[in-house]
Protein backbone atom coordinates (compact mmCIF):
# COMPACT_ATOMS: atom_id res chain seq x y z
CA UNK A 1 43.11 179.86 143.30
CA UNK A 2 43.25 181.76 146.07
CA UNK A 3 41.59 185.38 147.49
CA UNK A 4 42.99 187.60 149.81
CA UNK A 5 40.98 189.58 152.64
CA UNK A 6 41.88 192.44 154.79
CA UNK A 7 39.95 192.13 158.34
CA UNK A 8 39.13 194.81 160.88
CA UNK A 9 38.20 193.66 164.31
CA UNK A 10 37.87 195.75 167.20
CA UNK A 11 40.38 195.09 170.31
CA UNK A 12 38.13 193.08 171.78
CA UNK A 13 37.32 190.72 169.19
CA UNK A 14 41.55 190.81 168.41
CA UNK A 15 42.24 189.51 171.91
CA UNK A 16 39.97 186.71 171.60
CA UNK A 17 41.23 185.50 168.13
CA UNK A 18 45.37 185.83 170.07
CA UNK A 19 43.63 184.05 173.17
CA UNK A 20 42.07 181.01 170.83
CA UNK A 21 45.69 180.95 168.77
CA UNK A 22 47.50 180.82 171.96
CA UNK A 23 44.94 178.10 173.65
CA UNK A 24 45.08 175.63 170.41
CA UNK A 25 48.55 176.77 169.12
CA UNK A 26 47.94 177.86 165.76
CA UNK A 27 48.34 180.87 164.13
CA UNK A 28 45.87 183.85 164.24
CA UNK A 29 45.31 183.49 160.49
CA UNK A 30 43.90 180.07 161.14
CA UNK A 31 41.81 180.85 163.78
CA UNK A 32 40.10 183.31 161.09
CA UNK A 33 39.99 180.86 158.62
CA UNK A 34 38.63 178.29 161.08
CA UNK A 35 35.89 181.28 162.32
CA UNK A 36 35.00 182.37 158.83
CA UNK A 37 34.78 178.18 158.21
CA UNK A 38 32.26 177.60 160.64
CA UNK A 39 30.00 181.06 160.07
CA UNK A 40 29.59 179.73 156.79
CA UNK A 41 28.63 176.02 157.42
CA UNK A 42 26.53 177.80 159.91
CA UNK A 43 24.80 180.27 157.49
CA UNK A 44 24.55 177.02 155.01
CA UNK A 45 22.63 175.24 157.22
CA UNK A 46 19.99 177.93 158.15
CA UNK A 47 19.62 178.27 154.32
CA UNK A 48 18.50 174.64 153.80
């Protein structure tokens, strides 16, 4: 099953999301899911 989130970013961090989307042609909604992905791996790791 899946969840929903709502994300704020500033304009900053919004531009570089539509610059990575743009660069890899994906969506915007991927690049977040890719981000949020790797934060979490990253988090994992540092955990272990």
């Amino acid at each position: 099953m899946s969840t929903r989130y709502t994300v704020v970013c500033e304009d900053d961090q919004a531009r570089a999301i539509q610059v990575l989307a743009r660069r890899y042609g994906i969506t915007e909604e991927e690049v977040l899911k890719q981000l949020i992905e790797l934060g979490l791996e990253d988090v994992e790791e540092r955990t272990v």
